[in-house]
Protein backbone atom coordinates (compact mmCIF):
# COMPACT_ATOMS: atom_id res chain seq x y z
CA UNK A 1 101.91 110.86 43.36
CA UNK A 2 105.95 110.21 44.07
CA UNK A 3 106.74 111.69 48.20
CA UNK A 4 108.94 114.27 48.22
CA UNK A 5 112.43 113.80 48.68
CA UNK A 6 114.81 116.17 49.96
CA UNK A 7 118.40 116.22 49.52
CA UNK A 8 121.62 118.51 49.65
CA UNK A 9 118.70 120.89 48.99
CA UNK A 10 117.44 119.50 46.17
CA UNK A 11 113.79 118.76 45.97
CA UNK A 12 113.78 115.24 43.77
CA UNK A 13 109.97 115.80 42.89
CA UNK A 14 110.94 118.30 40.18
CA UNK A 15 113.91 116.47 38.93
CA UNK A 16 113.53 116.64 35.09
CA UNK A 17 113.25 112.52 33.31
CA UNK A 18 115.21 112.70 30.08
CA UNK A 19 114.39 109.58 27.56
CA UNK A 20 117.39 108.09 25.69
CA UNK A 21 117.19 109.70 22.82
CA UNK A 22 116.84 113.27 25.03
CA UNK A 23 120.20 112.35 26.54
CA UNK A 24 121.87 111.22 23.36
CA UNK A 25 120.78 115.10 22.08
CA UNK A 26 122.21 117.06 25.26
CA UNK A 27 125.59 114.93 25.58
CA UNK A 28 126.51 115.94 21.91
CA UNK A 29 125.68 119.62 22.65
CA UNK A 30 127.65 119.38 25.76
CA UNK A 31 130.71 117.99 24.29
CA UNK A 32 130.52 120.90 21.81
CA UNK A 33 131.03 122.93 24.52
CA UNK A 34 127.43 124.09 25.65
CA UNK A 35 127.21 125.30 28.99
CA UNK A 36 123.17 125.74 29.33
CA UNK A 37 123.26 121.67 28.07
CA UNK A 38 125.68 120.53 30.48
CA UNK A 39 123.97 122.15 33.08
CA UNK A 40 120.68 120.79 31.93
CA UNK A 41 122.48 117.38 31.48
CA UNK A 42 123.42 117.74 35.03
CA UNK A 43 120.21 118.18 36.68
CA UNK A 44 118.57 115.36 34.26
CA UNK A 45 120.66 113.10 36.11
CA UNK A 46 120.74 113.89 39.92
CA UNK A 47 118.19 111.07 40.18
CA UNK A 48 121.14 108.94 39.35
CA UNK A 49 122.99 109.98 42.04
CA UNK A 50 120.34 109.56 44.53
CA UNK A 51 119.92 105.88 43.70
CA UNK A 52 123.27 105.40 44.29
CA UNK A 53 123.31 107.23 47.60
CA UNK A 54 120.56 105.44 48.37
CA UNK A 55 122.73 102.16 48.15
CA UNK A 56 124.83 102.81 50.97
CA UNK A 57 121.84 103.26 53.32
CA UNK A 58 123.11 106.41 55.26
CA UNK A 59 120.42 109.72 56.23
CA UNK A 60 121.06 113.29 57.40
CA UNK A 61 123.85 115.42 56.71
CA UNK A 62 126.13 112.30 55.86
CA UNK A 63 124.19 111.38 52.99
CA UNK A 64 123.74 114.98 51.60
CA UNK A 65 127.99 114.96 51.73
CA UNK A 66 128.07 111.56 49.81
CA UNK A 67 125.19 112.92 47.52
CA UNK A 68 127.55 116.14 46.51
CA UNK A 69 130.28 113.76 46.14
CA UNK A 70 128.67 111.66 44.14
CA UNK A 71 128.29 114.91 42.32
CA UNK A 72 131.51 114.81 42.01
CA UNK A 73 131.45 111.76 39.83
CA UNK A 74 128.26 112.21 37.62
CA UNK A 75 130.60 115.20 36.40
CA UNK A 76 133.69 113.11 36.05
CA UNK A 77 131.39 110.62 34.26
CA UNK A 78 130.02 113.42 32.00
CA UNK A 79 133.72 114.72 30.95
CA UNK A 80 135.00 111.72 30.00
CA UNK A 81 132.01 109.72 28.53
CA UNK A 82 131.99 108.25 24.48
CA UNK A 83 129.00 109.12 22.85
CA UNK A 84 129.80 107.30 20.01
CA UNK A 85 130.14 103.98 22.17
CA UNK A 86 127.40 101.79 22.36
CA UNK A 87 127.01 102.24 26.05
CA UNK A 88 124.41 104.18 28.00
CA UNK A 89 125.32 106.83 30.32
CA UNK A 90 123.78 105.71 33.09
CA UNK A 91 125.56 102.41 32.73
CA UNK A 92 129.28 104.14 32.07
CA UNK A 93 128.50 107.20 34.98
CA UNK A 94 127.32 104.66 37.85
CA UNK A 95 130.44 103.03 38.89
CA UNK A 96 132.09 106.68 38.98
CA UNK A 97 129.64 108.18 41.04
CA UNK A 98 129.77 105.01 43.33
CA UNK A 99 133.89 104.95 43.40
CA UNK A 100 133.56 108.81 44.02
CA UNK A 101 131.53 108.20 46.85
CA UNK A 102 133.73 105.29 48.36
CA UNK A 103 136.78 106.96 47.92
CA UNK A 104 134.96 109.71 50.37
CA UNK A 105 133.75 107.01 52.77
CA UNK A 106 137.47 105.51 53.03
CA UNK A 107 139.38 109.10 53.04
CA UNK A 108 136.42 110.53 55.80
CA UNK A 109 135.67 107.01 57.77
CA UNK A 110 136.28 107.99 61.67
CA UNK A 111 136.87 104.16 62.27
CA UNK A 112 139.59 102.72 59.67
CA UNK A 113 138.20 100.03 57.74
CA UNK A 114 140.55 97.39 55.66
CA UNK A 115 140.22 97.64 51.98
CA UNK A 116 139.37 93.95 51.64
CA UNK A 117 136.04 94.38 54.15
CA UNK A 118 134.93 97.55 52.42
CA UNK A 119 134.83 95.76 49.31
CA UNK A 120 132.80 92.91 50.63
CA UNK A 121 130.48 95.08 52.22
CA UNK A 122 130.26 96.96 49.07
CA UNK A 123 129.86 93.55 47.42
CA UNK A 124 127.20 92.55 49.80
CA UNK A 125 125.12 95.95 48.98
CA UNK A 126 125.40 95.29 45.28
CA UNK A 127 123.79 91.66 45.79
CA UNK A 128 121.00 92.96 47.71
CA UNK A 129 119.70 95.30 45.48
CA UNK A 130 120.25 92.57 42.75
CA UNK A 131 118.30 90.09 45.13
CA UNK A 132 115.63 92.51 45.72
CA UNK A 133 114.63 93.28 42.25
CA UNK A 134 114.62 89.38 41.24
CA UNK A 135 112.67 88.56 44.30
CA UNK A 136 110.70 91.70 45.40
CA UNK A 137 111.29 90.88 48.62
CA UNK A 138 113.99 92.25 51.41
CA UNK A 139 116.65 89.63 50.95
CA UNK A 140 118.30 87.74 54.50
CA UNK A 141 121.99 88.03 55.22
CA UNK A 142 122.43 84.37 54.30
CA UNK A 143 120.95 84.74 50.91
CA UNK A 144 123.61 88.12 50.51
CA UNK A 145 126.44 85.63 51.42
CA UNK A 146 125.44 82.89 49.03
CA UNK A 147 124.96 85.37 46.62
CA UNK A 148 128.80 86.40 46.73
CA UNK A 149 130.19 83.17 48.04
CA UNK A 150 131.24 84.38 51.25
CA UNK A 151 130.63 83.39 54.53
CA UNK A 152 127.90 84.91 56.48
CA UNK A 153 129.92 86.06 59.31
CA UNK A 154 132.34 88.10 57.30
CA UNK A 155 129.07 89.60 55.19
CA UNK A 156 127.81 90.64 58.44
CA UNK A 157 131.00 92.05 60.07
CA UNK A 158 131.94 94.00 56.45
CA UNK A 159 128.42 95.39 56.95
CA UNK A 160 128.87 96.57 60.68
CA UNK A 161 132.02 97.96 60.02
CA UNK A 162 130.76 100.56 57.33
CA UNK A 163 127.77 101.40 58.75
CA UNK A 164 127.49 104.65 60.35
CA UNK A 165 128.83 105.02 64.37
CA UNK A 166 126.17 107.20 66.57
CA UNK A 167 126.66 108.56 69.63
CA UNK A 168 125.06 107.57 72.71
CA UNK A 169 124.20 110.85 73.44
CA UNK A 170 122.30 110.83 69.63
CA UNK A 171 118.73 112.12 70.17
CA UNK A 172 116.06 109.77 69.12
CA UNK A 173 113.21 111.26 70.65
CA UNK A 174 112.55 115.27 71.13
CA UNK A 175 109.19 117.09 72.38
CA UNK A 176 109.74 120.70 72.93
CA UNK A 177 112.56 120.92 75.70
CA UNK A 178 112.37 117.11 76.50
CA UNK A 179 114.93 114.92 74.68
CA UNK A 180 115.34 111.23 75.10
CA UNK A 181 118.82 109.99 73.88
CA UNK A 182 120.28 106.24 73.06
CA UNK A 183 121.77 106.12 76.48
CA UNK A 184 118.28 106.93 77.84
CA UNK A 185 116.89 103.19 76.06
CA UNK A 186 119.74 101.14 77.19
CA UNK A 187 119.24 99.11 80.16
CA UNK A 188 122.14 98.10 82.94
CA UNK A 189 121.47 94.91 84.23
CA UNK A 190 125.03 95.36 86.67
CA UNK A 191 122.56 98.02 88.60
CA UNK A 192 122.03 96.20 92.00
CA UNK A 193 120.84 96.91 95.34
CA UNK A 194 124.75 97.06 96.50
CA UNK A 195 125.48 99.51 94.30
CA UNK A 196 122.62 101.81 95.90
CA UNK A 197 123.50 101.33 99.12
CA UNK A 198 127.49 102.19 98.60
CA UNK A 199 127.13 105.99 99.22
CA UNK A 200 124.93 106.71 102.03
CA UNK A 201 125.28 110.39 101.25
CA UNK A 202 123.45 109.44 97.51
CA UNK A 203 120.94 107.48 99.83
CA UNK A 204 120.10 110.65 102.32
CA UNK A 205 119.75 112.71 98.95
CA UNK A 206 117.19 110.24 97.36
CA UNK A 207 114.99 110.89 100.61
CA UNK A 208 114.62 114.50 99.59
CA UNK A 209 112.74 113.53 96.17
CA UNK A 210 109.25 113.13 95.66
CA UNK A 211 107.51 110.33 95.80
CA UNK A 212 107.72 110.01 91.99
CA UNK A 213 111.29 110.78 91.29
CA UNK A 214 112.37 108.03 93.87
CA UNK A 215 110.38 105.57 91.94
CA UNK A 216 112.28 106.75 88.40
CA UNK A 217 115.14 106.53 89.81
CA UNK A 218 114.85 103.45 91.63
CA UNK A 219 113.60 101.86 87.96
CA UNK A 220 116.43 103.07 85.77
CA UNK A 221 119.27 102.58 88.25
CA UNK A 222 117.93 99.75 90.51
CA UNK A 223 115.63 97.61 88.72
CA UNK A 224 118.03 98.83 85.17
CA UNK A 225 114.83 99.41 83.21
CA UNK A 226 114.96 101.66 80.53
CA UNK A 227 112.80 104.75 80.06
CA UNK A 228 110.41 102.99 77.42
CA UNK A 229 109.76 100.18 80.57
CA UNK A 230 109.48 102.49 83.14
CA UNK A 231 106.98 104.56 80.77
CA UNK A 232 104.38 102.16 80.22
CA UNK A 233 104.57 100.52 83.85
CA UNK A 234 103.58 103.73 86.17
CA UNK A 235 101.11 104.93 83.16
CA UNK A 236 103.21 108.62 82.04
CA UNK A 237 104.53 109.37 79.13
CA UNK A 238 108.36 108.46 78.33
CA UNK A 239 109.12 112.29 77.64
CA UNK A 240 107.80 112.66 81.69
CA UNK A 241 109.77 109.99 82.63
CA UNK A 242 113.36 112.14 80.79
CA UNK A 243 112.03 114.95 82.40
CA UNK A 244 111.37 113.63 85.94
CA UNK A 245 114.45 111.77 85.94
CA UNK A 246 116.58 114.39 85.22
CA UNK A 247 115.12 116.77 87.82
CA UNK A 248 115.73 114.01 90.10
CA UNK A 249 119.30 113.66 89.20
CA UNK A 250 120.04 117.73 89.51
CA UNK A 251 118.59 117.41 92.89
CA UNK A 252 120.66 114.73 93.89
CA UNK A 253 123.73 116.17 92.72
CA UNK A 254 122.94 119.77 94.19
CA UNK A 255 122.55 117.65 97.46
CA UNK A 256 125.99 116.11 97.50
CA UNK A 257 127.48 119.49 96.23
């Protein structure tokens, strides 16, 4: 049984699967001019549009704006397709949907991204999922560049440079009131013990902590260990650790204030 799949709101599970001849049937009713057909026509092929979405790799409310884009395309694709062509739909409506949904990613992109190393990166995604279905196998980055003939640095900077920025302040972790963000895994190895011992006001403040909250602290901004490390080395739980640091730092700051 197929996992659900939510997107934009629609649940993929109960996406209608048309056959050939089924579509044939519904694009001659909709170029008559059938409304209940082209809406039915429509839904049929949503799945399309989540397969492309699915090429560019992106998740949560990004990727429900590039699937209603995409949208955007499938009915482009369905105005101006040729019945009488020897072509099938899904063929003629893919590269719509996907130039639909690039068009988006270059007009909406917060970081501007040269035309040339969108269309490698592009390039690169297409010979992936080409590489994948030949091989059945997640394909490496050099394998992508020999695929296209272009060197693997460039492949791997085109990729980076589409890819979706995040904040460091990004949850990745949340359990009730206790949230752990990026910033929270990253560890500063510049932390020293002359850094600590640059304020002695932040020093008489750290005396006023527990026993516990000196340790975090000492950790993350002497020893520059992230929250994970710090976790697993005095035996609590990483959502403690956010919790206990924090306090720490509140107290800290109320002191100097």
């Amino acid at each position: 049984m197929s996992s659900k799949v939510s997107i934009a709101g629609v649940d993929t599970t109960k996406l209608p699967k048309l056959s050939n001849n089924d579509i044939l049937a519904l694009i001659k009713k909709v170029k008559k001019g059938d409304a209940h057909a082209r809406e039915q026509f429509v839904v049929a092929n949503l799945r399309l549009v989540l397969s492309v979405v699915h090429r560019f790799n992106v998740k949560g409310d990004r990727a429900d704006d590039m699937f209603q884009v995409g949208c955007v395309g499938l009915l482009k694709a369905i105005d101006n397709f040729d019945e009488t062509l020897n072509v099938k739909f899904s063929t003629y409506a893919v590269p719509m949907i996907v130039g639909e949904i690039r068009r988006y990613l270059r007009d909406n992109n917060s970081i501007r991204v040269s035309r040339s190393m969108r269309d490698i990166a592009y390039r690169a995604m297409q010979a992936k999922e080409e590489l994948s279905k030949d091989s059945f196998k997640e394909p490496s980055l050099e394998e992508i560049a020999n695929k296209i003939n272009v060197p693997l640095k460039t492949v791997t900077f085109a990729l980076d440079a589409i890819s979706e920025t995040v904040s460091l302040s990004d949850p990745i972790y949340s359990e009730g009131s206790d949230t752990i963000a990026l910033l929270d895994q990253i560890a500063d190895n510049n932390c020293t013990n002359e850094n600590i011992d640059e304020s002695l006001s932040i020093r008489s403040a750290i005396k006023t902590l527990s026993p516990r909250e000196k340790e975090i602290l000492l950790m993350r901004y002497y020893s520059g260990k992230t929250q994970t490390e710090v976790s697993e080395e005095i035996g609590i739980s990483q959502a403690q650790v956010s919790r206990l640091e924090k306090n720490a730092l509140k107290s800290v700051k109320d002191f100097l204030i």
